[in-house]
Protein backbone atom coordinates (compact mmCIF):
# COMPACT_ATOMS: atom_id res chain seq x y z
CA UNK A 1 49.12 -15.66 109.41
CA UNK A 2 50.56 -12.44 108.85
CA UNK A 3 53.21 -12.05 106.09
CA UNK A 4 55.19 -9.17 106.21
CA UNK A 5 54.45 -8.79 102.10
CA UNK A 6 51.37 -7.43 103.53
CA UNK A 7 52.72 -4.86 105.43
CA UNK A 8 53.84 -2.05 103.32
CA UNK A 9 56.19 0.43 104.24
CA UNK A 10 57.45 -1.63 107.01
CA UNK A 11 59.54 -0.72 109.87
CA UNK A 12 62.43 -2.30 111.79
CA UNK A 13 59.85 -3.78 114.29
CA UNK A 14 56.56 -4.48 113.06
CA UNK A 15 54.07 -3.64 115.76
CA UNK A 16 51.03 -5.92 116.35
CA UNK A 17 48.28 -5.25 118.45
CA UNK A 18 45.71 -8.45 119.09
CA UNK A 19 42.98 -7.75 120.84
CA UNK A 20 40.56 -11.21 122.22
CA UNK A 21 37.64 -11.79 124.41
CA UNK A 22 37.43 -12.75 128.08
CA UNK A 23 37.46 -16.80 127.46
CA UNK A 24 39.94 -19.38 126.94
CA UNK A 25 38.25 -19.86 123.54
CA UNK A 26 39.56 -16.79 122.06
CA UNK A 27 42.43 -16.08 124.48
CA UNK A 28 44.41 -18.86 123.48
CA UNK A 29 44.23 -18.89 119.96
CA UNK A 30 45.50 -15.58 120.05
CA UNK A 31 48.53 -16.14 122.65
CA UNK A 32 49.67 -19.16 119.75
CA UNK A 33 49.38 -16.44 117.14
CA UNK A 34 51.61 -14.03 119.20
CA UNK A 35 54.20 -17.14 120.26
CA UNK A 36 53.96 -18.08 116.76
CA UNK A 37 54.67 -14.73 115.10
CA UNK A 38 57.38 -13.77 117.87
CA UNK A 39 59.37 -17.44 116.18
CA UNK A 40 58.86 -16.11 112.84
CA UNK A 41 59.99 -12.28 113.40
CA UNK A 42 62.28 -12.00 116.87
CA UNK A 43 61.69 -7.79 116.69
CA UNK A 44 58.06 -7.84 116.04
CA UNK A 45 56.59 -5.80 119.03
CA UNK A 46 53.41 -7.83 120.17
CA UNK A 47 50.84 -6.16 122.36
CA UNK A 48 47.70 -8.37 123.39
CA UNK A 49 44.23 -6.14 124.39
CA UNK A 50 41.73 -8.62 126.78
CA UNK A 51 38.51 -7.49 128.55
CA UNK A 52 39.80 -6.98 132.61
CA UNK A 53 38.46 -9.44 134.99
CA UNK A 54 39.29 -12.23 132.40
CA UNK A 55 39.53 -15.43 134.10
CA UNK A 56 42.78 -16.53 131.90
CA UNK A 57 45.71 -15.24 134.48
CA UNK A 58 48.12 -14.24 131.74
CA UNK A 59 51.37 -14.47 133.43
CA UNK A 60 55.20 -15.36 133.06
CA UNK A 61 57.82 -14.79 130.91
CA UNK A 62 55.43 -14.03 128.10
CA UNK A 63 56.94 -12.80 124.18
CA UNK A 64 54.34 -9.57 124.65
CA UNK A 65 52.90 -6.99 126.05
CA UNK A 66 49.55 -7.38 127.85
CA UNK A 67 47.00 -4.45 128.37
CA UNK A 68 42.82 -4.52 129.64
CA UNK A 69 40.03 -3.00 128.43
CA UNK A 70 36.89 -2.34 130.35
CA UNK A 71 34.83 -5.22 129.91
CA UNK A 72 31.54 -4.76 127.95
CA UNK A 73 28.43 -5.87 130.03
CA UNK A 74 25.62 -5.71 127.14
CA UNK A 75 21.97 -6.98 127.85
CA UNK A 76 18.93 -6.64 126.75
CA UNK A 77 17.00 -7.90 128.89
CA UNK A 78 15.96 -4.57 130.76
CA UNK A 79 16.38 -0.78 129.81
CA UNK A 80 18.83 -0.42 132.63
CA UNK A 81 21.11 -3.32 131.87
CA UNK A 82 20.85 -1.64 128.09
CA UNK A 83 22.05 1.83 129.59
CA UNK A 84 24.99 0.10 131.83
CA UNK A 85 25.85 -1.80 128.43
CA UNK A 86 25.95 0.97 126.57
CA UNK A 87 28.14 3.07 129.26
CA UNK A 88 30.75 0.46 129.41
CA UNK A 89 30.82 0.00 125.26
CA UNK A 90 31.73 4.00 125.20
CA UNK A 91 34.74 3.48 128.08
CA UNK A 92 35.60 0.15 126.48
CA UNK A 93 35.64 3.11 122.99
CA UNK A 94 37.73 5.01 124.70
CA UNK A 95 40.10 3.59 126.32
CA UNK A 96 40.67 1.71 122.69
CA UNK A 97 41.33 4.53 121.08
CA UNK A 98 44.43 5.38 123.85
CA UNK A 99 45.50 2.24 123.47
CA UNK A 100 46.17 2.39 119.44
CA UNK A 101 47.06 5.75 119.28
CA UNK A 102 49.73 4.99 121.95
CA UNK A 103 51.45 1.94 120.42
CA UNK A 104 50.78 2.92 117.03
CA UNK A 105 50.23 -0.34 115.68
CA UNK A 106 50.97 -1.65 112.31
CA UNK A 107 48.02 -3.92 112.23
CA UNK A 108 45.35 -4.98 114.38
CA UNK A 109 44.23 -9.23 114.94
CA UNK A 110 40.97 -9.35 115.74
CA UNK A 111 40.00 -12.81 117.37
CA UNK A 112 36.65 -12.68 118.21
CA UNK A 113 34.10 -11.40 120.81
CA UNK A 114 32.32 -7.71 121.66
CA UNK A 115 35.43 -6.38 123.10
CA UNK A 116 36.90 -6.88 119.24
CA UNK A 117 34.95 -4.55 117.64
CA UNK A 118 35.39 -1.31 118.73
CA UNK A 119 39.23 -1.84 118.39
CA UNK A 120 38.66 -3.24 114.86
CA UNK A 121 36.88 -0.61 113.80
CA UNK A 122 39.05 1.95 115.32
CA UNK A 123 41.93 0.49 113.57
CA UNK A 124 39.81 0.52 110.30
CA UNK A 125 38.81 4.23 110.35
CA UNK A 126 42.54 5.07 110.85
CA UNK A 127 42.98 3.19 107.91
CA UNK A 128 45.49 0.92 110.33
CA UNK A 129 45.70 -2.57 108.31
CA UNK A 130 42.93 -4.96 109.83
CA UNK A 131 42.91 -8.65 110.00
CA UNK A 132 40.35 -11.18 111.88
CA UNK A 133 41.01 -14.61 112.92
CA UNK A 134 38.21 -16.89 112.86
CA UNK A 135 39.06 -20.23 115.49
CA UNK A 136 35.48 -22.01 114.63
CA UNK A 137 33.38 -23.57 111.95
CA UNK A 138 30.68 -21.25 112.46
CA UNK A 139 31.81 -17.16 112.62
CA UNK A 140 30.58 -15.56 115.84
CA UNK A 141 28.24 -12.35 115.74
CA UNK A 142 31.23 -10.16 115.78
CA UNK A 143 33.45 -11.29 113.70
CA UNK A 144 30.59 -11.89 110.61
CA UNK A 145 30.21 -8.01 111.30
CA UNK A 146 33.58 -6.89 111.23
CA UNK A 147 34.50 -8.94 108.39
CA UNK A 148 32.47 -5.77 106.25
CA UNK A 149 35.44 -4.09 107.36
CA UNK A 150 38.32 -5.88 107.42
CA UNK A 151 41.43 -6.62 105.19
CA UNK A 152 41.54 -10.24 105.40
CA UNK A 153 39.99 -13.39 107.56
């Protein structure tokens, strides 16, 4: 959970960006952080990042903001479905970085799948404060690499 202790220098409204993957697996989790956190702080400013074409239809009278990324197609099980991977990683990078230099987030939730971890990162190297939440017994492939980078888990 975030504590606002670990938020120096904090602002009326702290301003949380969460960014999931496609499923149900990691877009739930994340909506019950956001509902959760919107109880505990009524001004916090919630903004929630998911891979378009995600078959959760997030809907409603909802306590935040959502927003898509391209989705990241990565294979490699041929040199083409490589290069397409590859090309939709860099828009996915892109359109990341427009993302958290527009809301200027005070830290970044990171719950898990490929579309975390250019937003993780991007939030690290901005030296944006960085947390990960891990939802199973075992960490999945991204999260046990961007916990190298992170602030906590």
């Amino acid at each position: 959970m975030v504590t606002f202790e670990y938020l120096p220098n904090r602002r009326v409204s702290v301003r949380v960006l969460v960014v999931a993957g496609a499923s149900g697996g990691h877009i739930f989790p994340a909506v019950g952080f956001l509902e959760r956190l919107r109880l505990l702080d009524v001004s916090c400013q919630a903004l929630l990042l998911v891979p378009e074409h995600t078959p959760v239809k997030l809907e409603g009278d909802l306590s935040f903001s959502v927003r898509y990324l391209p989705r990241i197609y990565f294979s490699r099980k041929s040199a083409k479905a490589l290069f397409n991977g590859l090309v939709s990683g860099v828009k996915n990078f892109f359109k990341s970085v427009e993302v958290i230099l527009g809301f200027k987030p005070d830290v970044v939730v990171g719950f898990g799948s490929i579309a975390s971890i250019p937003v993780v990162l991007i939030a690290w190297f901005l030296r944006i404060k960085t947390i990960i939440h891990e939802q199973n017994v075992i960490p999945g492939r991204a999260n046990r690499l961007l916990a190298l980078f992170v602030d906590k888990i």
